[in-house]
N, C-alpha and C. Protein backbone atom coordinates (compact mmCIF):
# COMPACT_ATOMS: atom_id res chain seq x y z
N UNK A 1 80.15 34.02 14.85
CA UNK A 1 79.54 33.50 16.07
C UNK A 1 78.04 33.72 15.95
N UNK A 2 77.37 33.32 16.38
CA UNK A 2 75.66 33.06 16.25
C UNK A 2 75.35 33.86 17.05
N UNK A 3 74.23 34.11 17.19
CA UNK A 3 73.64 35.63 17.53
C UNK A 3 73.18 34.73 19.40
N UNK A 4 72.63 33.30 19.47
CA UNK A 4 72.68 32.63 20.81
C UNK A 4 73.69 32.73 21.32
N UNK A 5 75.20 32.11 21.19
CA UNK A 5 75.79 32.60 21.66
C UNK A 5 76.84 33.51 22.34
N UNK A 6 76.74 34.51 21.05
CA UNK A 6 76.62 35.83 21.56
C UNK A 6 75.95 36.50 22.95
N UNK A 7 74.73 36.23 23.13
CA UNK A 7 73.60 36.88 23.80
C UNK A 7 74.41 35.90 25.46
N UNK A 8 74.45 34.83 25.25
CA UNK A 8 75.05 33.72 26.28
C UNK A 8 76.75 34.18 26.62
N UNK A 9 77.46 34.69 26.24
CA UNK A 9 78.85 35.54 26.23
C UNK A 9 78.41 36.62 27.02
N UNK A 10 77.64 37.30 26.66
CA UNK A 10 76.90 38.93 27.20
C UNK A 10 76.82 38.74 28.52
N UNK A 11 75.68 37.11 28.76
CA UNK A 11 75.21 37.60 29.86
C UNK A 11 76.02 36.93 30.92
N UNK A 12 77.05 35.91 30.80
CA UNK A 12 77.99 35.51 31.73
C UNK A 12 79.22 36.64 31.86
N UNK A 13 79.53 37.40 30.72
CA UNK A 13 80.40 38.64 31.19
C UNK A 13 79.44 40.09 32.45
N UNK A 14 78.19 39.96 32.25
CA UNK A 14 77.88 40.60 33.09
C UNK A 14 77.55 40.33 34.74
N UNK A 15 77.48 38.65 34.29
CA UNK A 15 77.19 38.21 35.51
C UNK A 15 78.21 37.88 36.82
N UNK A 16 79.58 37.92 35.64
CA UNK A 16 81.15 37.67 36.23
C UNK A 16 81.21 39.47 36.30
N UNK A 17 80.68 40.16 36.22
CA UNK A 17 81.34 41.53 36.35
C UNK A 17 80.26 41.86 37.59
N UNK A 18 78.82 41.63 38.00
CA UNK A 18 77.73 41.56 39.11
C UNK A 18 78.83 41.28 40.58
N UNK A 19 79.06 39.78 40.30
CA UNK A 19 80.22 39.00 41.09
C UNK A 19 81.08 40.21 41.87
N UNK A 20 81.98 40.61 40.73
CA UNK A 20 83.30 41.31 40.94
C UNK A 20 82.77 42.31 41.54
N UNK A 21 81.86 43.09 41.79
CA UNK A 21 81.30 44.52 42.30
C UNK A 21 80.91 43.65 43.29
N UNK A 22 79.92 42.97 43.38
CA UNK A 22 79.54 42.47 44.84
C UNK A 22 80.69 42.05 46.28
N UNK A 23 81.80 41.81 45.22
CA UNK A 23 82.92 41.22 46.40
C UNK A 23 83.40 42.51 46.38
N UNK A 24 83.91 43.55 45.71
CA UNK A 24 84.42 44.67 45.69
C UNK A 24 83.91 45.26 47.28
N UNK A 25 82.36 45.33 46.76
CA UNK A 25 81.76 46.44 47.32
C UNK A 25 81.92 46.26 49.08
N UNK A 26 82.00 44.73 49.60
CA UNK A 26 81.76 44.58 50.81
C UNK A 26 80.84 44.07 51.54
N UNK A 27 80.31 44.35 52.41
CA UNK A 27 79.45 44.10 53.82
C UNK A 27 79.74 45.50 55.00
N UNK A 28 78.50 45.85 54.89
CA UNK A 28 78.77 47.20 55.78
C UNK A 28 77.58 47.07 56.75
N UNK A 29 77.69 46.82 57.87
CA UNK A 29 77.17 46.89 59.19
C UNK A 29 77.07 48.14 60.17
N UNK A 30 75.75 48.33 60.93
CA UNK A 30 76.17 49.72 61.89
C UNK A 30 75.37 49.25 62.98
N UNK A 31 76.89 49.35 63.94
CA UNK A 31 76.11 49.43 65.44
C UNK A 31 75.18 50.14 65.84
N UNK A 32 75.29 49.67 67.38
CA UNK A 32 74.49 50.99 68.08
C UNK A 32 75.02 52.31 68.34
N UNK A 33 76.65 52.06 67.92
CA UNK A 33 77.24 53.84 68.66
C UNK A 33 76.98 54.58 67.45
N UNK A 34 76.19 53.89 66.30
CA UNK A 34 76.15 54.51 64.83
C UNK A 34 77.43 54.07 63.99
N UNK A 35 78.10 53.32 64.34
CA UNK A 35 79.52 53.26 63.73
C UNK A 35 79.33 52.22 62.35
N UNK A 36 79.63 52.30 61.43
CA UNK A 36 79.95 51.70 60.14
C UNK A 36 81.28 51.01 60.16
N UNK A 37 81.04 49.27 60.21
CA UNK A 37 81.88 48.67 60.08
C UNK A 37 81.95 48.00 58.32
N UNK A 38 83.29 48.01 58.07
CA UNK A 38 82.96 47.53 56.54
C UNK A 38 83.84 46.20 56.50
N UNK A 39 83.31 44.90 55.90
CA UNK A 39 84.34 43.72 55.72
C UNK A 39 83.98 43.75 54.31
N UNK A 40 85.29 42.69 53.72
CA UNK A 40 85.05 42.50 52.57
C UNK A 40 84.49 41.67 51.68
N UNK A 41 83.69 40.78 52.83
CA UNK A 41 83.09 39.66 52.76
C UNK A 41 82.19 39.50 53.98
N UNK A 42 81.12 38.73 54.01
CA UNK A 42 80.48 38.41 55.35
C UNK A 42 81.58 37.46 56.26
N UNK A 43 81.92 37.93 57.34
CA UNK A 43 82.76 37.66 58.01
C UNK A 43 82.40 35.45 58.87
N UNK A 44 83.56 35.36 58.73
CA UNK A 44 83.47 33.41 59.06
C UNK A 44 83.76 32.96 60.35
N UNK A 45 84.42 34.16 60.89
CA UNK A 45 84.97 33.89 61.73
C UNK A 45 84.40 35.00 63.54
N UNK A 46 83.34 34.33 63.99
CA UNK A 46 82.77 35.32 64.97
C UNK A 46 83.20 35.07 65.93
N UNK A 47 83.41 35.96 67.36
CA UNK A 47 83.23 35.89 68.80
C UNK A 47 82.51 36.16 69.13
N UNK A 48 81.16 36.06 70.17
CA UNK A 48 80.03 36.93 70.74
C UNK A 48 80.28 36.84 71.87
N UNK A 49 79.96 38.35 72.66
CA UNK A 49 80.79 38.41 74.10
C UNK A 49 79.35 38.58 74.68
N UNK A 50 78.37 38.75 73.94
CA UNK A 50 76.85 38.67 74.49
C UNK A 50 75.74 37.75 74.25
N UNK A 51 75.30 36.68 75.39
CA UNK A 51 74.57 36.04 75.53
C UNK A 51 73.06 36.15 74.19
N UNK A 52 72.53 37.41 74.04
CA UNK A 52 71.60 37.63 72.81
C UNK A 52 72.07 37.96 72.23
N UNK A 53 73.67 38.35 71.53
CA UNK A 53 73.93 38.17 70.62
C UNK A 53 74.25 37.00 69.51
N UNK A 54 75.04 36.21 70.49
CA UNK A 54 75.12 34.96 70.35
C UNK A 54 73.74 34.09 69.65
N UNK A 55 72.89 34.41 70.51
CA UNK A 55 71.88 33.82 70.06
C UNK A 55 70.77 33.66 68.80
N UNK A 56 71.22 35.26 68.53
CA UNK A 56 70.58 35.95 67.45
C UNK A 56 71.10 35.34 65.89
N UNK A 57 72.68 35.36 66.43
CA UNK A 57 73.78 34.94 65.18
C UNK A 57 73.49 33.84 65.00
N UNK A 58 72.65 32.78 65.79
CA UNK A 58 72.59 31.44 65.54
C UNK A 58 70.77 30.99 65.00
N UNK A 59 70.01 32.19 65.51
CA UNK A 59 68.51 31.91 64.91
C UNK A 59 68.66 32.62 63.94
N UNK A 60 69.47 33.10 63.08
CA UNK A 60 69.84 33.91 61.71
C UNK A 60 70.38 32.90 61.05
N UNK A 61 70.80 31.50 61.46
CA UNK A 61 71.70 30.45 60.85
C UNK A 61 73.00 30.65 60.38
N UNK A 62 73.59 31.32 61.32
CA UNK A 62 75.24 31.39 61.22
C UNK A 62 75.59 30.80 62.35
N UNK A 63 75.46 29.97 63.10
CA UNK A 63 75.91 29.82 64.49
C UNK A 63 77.54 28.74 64.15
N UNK A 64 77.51 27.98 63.16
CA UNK A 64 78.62 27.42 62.54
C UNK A 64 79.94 29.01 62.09
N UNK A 65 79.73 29.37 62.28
CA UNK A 65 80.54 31.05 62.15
C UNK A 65 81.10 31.66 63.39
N UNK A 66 80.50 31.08 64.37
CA UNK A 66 81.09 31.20 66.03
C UNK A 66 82.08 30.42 66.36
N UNK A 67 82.89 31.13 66.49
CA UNK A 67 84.37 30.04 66.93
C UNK A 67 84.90 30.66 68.73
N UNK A 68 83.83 31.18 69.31
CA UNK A 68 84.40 31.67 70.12
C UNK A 68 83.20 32.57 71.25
N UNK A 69 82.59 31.91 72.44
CA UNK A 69 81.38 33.24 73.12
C UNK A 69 81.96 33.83 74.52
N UNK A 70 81.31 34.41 75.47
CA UNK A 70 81.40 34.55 76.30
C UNK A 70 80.87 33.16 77.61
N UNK A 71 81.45 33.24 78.49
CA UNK A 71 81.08 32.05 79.66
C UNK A 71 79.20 31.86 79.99
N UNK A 72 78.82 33.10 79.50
CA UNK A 72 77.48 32.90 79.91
C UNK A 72 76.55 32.53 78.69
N UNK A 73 76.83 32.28 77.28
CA UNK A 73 75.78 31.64 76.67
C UNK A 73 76.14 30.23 76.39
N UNK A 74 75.23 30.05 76.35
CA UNK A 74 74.69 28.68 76.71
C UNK A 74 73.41 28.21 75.74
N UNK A 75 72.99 28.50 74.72
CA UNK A 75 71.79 28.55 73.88
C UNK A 75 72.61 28.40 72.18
N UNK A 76 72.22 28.12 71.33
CA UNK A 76 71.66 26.45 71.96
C UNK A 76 72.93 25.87 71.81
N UNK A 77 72.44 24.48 71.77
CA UNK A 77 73.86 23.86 72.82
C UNK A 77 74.67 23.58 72.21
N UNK A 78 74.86 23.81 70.84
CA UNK A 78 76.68 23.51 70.53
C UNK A 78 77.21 24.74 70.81
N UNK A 79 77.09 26.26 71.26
CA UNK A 79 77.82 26.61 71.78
C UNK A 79 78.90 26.49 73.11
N UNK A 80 77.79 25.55 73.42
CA UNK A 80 78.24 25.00 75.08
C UNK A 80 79.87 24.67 74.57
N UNK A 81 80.18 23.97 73.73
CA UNK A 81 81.42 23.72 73.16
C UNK A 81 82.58 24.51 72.65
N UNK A 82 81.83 25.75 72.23
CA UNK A 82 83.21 26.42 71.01
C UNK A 82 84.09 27.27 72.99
N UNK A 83 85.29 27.63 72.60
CA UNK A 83 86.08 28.25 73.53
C UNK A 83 85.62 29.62 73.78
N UNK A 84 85.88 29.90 75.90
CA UNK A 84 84.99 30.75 76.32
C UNK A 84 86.14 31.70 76.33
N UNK A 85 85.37 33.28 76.25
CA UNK A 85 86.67 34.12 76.31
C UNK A 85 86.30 35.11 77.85
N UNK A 86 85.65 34.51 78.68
CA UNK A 86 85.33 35.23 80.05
C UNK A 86 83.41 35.95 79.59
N UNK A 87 84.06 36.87 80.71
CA UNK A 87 82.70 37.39 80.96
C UNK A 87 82.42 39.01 80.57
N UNK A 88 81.08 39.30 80.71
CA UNK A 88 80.95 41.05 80.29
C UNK A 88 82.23 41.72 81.53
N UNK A 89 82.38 41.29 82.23
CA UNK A 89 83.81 42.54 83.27
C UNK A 89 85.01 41.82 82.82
N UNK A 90 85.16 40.40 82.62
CA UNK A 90 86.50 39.99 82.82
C UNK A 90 86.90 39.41 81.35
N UNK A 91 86.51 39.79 80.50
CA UNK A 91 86.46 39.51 78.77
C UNK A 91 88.19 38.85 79.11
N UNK A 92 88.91 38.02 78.37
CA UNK A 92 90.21 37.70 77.93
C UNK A 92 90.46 38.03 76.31
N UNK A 93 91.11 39.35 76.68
CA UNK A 93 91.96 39.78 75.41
C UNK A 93 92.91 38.92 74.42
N UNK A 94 93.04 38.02 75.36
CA UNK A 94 94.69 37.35 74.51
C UNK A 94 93.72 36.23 73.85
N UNK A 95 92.85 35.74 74.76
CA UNK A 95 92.31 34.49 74.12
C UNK A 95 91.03 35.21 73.24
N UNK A 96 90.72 35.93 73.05
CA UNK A 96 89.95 36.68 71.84
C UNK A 96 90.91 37.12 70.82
N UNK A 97 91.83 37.24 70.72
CA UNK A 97 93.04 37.49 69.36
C UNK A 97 93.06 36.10 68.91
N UNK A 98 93.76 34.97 70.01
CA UNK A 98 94.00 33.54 69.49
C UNK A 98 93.04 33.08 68.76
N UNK A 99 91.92 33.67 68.45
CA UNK A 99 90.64 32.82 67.83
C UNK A 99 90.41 33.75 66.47
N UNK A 100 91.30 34.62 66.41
CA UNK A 100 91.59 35.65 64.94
C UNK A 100 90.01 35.60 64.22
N UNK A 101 89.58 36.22 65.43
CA UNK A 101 87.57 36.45 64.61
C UNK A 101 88.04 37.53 63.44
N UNK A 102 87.25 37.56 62.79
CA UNK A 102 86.69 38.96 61.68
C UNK A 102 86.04 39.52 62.73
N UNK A 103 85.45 39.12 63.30
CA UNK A 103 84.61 40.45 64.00
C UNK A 103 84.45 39.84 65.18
N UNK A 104 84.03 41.37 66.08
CA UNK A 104 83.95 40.38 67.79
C UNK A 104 81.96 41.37 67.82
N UNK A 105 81.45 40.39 68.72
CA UNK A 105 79.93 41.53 68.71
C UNK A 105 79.85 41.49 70.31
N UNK A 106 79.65 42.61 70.54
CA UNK A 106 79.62 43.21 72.00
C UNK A 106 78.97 43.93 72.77
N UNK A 107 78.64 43.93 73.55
CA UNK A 107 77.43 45.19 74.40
C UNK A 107 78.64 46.34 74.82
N UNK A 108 77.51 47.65 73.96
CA UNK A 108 77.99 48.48 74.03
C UNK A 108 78.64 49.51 75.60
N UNK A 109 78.11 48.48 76.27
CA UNK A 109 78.76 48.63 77.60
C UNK A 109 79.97 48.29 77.86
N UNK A 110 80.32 47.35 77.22
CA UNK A 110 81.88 46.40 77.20
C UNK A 110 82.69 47.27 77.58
N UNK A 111 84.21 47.34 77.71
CA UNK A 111 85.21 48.01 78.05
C UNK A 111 86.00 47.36 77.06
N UNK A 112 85.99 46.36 76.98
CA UNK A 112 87.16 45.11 76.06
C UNK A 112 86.68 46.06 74.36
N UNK A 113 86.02 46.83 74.39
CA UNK A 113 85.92 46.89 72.73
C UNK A 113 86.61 47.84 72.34
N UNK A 114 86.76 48.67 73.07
CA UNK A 114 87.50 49.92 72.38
C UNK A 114 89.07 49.72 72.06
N UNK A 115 89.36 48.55 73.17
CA UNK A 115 91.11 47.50 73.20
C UNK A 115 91.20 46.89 71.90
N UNK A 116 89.83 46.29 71.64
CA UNK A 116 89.87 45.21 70.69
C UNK A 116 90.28 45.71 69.29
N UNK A 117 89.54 47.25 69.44
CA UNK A 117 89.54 48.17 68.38
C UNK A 117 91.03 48.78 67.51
N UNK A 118 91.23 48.84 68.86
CA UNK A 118 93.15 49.45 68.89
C UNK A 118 93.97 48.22 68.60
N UNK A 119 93.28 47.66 68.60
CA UNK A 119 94.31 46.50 68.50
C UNK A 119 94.20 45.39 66.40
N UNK A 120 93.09 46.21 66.08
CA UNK A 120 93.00 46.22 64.64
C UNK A 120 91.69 44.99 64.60
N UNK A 121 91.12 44.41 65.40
CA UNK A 121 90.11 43.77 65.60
C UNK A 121 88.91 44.58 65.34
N UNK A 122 87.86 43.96 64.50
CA UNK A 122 86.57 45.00 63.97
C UNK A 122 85.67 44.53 64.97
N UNK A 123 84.73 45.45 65.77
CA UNK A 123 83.78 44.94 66.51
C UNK A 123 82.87 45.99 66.13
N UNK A 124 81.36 44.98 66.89
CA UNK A 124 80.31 45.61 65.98
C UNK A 124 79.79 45.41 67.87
N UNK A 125 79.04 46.45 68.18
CA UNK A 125 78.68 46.76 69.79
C UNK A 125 76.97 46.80 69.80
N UNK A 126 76.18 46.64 70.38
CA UNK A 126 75.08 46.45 70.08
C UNK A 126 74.88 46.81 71.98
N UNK A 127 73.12 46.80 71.87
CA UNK A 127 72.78 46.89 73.60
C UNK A 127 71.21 46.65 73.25
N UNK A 128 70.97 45.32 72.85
CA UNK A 128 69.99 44.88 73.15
C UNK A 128 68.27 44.81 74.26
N UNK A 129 68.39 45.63 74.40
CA UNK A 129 67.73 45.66 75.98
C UNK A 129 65.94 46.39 75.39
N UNK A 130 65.95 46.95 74.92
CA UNK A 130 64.51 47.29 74.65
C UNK A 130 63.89 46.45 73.29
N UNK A 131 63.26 46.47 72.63
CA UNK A 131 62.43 45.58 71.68
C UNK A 131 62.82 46.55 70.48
N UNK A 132 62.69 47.46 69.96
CA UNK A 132 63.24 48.11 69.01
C UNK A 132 65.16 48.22 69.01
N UNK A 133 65.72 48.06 70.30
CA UNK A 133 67.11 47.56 70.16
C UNK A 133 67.31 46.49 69.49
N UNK A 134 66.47 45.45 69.83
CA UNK A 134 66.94 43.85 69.70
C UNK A 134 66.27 43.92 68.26
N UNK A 135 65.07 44.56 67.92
CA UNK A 135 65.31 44.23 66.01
C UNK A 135 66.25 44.92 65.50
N UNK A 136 67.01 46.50 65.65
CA UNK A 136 68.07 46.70 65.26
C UNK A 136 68.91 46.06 64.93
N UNK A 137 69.45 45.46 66.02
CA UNK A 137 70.40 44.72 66.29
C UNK A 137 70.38 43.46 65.18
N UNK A 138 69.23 42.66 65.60
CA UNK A 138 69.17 41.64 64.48
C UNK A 138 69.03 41.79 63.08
N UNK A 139 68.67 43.23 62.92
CA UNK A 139 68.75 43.72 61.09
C UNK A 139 70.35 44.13 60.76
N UNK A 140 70.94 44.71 61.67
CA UNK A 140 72.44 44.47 61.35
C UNK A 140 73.07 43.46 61.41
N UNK A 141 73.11 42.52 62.32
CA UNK A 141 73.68 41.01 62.04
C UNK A 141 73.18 40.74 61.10
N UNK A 142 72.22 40.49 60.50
CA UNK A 142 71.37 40.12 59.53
C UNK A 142 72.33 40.73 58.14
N UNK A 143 72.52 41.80 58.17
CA UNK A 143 73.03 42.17 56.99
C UNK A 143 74.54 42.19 56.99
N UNK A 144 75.30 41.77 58.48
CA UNK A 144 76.13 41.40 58.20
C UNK A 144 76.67 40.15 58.01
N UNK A 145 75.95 39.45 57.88
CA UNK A 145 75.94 37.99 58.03
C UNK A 145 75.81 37.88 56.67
N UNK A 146 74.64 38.50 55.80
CA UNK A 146 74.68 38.05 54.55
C UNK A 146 73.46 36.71 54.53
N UNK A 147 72.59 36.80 55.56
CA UNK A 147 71.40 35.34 55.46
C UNK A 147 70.44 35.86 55.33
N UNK A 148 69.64 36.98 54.81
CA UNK A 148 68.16 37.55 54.91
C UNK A 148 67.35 36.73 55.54
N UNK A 149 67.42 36.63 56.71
CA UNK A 149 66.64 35.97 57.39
C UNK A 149 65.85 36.75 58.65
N UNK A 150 66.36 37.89 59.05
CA UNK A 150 66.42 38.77 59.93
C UNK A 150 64.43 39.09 59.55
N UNK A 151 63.86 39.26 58.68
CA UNK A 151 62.91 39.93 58.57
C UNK A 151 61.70 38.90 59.33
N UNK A 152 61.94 37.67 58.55
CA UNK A 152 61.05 36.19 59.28
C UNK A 152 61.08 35.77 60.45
N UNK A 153 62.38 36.01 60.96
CA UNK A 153 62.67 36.01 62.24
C UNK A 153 61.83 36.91 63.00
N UNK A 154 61.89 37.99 62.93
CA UNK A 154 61.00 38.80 63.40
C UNK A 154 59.81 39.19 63.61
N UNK A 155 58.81 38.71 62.40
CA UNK A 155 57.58 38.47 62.11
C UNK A 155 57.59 37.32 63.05
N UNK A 156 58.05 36.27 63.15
CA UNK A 156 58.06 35.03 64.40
C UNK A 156 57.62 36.07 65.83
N UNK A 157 58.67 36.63 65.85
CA UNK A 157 58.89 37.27 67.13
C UNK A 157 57.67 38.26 67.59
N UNK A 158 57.30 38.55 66.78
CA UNK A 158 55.92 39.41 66.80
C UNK A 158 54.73 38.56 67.07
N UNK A 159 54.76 37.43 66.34
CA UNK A 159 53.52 36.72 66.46
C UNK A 159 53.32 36.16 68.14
N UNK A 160 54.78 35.59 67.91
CA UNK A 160 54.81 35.19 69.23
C UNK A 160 54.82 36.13 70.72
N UNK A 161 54.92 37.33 70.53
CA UNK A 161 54.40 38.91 71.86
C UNK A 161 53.02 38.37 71.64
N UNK A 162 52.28 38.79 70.06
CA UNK A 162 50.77 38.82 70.30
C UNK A 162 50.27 37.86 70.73
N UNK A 163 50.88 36.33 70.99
CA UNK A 163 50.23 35.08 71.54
C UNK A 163 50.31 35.24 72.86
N UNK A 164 51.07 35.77 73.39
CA UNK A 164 51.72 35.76 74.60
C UNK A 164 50.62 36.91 75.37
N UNK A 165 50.78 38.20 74.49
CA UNK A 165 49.70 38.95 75.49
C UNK A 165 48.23 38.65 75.36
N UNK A 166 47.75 37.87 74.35
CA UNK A 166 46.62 37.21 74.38
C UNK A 166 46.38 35.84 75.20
N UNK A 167 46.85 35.53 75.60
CA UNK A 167 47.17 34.49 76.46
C UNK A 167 47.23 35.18 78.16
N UNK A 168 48.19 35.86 78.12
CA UNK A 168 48.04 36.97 79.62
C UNK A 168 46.55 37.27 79.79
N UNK A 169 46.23 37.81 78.61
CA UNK A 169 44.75 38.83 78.78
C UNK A 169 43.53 37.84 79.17
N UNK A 170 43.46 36.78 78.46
CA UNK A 170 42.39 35.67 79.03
C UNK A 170 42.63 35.24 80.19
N UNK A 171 44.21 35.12 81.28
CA UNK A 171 44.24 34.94 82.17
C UNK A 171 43.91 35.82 83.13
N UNK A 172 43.86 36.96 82.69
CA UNK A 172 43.79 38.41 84.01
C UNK A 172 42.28 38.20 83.95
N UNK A 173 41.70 37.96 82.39
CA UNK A 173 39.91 38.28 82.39
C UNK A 173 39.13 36.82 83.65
N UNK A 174 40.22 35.74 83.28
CA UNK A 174 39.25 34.62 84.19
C UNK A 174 39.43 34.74 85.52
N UNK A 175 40.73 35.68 86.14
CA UNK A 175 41.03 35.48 87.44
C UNK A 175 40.09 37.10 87.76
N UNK A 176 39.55 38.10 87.28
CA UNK A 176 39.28 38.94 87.46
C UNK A 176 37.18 38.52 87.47
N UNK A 177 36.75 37.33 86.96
CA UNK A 177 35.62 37.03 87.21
C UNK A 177 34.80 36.96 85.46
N UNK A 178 35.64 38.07 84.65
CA UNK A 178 34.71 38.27 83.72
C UNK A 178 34.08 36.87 83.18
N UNK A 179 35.13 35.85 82.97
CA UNK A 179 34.19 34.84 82.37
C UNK A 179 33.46 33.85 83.00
């Protein structure tokens, strides 16, 4: 055998053995309760029982991965379509099994998660509410999703505070006389 493809044997056995460890190894996600969820794959099959979660999963470009939200999101609008499973108090258990997610994502306030849990359903709980929550949050979807997108997203999100309070600040300075 020739010493080319030799070297070409080498590097597709290592690249089929890269593969095999990468699917081995998983997808490991951590909420907010600190909890380590592990799939064995980036999961295809989502529910989001939270309005910014939902949303997050879909400006990350998985929103085709939602088969299932809560009654209150509404952003953007082909969710308006996929099947609702209630609300943050009145979640529907039965119709969150029928939609056999890989994973359900939830505010860690929920009550429905710890059911969901017992019931062999993986959920990943999040509580969005301060600005260092919500990049958390989106660096774990992000890595459980498997789209590195989470970082650009964010730099967006930044630019867009500093436009925003620069924009405030010229308004307080003209209504305050300075200019």
């Amino acid at each position: 055998m020739n010493r080319g493809l030799k070297i070409l044997r080498s590097l597709l056995v290592c690249i089929a053995l890269t593969q095999t460890f990468a699917a081995f190894a998983g997808v490991t996600a951590i909420d907010a309760r600190g909890k380590a969820v592990t799939f064995e794959r980036s999961p295809q099959r989502i529910v989001s029982v939270l309005p910014s979660l939902t949303e997050s999963v879909c400006v990350l470009g998985a929103c085709d991965r939602l088969v299932g939200v809560d009654r209150y999101s509404n952003w953007p609008e082909q969710v308006k379509k996929l099947p609702q499973v209630g609300g943050g108090l009145d979640l529907n258990i039965e119709a969150i099994i029928r939609l056999k997610p890989d994973v359900v994502l939830a505010a860690t306030s929920s009550r429905a998660g710890e059911r969901l849990e017992q019931l062999g359903i993986k959920v990943l709980m999040f509580e969005p509410a301060s600005h260092e929550q919500v990049k958390r949050s989106l660096m774990a979807l992000d890595a459980m999703l498997g789209t590195s997108q989470a970082s650009s997203v964010w730099a967006k999100i930044e630019r867009d505070l500093a436009d925003a309070a620069k924009l405030l600040s010229a308004r307080s300075e003209r209504r305050s006389g300075v200019f």
